[in-house]
C-alpha atoms as a PDB file:
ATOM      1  CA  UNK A   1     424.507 -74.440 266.331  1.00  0.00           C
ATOM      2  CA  UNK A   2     425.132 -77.391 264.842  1.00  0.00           C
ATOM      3  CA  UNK A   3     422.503 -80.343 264.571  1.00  0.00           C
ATOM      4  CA  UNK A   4     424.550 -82.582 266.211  1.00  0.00           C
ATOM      5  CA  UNK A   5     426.488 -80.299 269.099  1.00  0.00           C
ATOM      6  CA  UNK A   6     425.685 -80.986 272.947  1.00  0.00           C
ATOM      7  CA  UNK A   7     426.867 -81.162 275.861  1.00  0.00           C
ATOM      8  CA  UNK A   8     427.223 -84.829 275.523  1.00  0.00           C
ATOM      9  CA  UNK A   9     428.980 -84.935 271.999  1.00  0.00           C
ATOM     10  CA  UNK A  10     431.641 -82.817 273.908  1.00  0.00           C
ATOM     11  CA  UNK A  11     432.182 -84.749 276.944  1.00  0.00           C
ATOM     12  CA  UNK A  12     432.661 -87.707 274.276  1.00  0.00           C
ATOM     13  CA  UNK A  13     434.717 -85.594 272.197  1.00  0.00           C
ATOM     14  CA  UNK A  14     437.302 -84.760 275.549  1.00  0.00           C
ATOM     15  CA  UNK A  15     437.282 -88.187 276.531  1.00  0.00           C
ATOM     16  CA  UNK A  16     438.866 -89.316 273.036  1.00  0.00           C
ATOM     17  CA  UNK A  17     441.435 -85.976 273.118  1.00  0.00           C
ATOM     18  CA  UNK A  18     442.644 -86.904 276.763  1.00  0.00           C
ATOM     19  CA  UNK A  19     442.105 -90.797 276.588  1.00  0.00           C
ATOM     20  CA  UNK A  20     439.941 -91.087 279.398  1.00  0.00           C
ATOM     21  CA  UNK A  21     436.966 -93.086 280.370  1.00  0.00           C
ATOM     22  CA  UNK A  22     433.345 -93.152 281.122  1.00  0.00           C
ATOM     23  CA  UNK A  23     434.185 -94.422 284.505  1.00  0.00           C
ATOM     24  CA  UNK A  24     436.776 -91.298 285.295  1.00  0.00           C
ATOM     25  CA  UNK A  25     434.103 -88.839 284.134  1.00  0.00           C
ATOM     26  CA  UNK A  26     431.974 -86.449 285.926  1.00  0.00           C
ATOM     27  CA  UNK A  27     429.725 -84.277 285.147  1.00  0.00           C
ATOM     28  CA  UNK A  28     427.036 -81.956 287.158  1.00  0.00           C
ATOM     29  CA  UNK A  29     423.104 -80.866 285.466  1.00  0.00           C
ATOM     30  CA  UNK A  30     420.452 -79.037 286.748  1.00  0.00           C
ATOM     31  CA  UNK A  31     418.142 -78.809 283.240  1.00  0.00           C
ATOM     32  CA  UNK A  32     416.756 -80.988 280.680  1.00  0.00           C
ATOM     33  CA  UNK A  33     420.628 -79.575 278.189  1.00  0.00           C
ATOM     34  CA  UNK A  34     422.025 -81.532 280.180  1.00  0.00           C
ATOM     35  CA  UNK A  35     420.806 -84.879 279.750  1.00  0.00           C
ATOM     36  CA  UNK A  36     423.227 -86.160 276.580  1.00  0.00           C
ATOM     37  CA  UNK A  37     426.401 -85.052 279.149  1.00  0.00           C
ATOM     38  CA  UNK A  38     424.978 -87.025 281.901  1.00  0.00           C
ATOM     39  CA  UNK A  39     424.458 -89.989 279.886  1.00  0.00           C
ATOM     40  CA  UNK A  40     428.291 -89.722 278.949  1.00  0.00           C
ATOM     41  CA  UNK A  41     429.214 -89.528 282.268  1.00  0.00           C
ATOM     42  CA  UNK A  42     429.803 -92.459 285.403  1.00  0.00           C
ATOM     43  CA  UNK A  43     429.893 -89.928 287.978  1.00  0.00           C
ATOM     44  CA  UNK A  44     426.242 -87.698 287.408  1.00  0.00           C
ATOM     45  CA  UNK A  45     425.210 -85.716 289.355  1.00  0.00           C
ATOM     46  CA  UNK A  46     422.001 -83.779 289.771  1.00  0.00           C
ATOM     47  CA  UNK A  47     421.967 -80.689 291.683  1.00  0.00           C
ATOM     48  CA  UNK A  48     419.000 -80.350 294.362  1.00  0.00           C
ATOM     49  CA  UNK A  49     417.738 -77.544 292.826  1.00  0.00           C
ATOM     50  CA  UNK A  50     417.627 -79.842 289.680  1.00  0.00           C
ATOM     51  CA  UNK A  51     414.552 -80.565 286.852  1.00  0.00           C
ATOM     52  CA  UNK A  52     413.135 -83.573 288.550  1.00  0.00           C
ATOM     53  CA  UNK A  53     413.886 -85.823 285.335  1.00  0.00           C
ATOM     54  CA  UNK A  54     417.725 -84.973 285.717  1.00  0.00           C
ATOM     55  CA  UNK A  55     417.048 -86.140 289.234  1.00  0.00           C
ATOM     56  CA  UNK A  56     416.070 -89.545 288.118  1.00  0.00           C
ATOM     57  CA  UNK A  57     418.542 -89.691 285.422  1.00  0.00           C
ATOM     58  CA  UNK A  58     421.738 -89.072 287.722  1.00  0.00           C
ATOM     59  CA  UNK A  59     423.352 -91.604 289.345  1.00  0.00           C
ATOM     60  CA  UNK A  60     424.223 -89.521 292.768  1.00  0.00           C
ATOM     61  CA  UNK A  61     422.953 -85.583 293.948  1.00  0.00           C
ATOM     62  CA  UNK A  62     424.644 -82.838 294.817  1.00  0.00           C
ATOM     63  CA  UNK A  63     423.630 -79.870 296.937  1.00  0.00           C
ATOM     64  CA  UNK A  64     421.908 -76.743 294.837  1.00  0.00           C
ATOM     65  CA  UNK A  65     423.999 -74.477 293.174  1.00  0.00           C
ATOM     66  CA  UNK A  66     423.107 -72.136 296.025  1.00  0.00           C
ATOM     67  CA  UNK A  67     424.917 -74.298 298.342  1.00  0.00           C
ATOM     68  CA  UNK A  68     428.430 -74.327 295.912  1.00  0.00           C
ATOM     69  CA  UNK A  69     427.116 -77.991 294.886  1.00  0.00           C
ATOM     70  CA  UNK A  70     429.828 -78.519 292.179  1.00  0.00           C
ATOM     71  CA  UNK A  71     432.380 -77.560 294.443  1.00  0.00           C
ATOM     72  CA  UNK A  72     431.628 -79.494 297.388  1.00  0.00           C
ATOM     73  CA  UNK A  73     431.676 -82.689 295.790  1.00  0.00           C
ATOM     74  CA  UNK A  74     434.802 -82.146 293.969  1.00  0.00           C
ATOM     75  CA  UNK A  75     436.312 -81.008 297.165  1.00  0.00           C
ATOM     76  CA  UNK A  76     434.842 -84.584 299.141  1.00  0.00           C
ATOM     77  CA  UNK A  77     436.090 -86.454 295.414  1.00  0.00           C
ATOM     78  CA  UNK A  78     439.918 -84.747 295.466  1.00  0.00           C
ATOM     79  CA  UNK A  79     440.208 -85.352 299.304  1.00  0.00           C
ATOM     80  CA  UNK A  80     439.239 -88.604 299.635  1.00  0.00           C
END
């Protein structure tokens, strides 16, 4: 892998391909990979299962990956 790949680096690397922002990014994490993508992202979230330092680092929580987490708050974001 390359010294400078992540998670993060590739959420950055979509935003500039597609022309959109911080702000109109989201991005889900359960383990210390994916800190750089939630750093690169407005809408964080940590799953409740999550690494307690992703739960500090996200800005909002989702339910555990157990619970289809990822999917229920795309589902709440796309409806609302």
């Amino acid at each position: 892998m390359h010294k400078t790949a992540s998670k993060g680096t590739a959420i950055k690397e979509l935003q500039r391909i597609f022309n959109f922002t911080f702000e109109e990014s989201m991005s889900f994490g359960d383990f210390l990979n994916d800190v750089e993508m939630l750093k690169e992202t407005y809408f964080s979230y940590a799953m409740d299962n999550a690494h307690p330092e992703i739960k500090q680092l996200a800005r909002f929580h989702a339910p555990s990956n157990n619970e289809q987490g990822v999917m229920t708050v795309i589902k709440t974001q796309v409806l609302n």
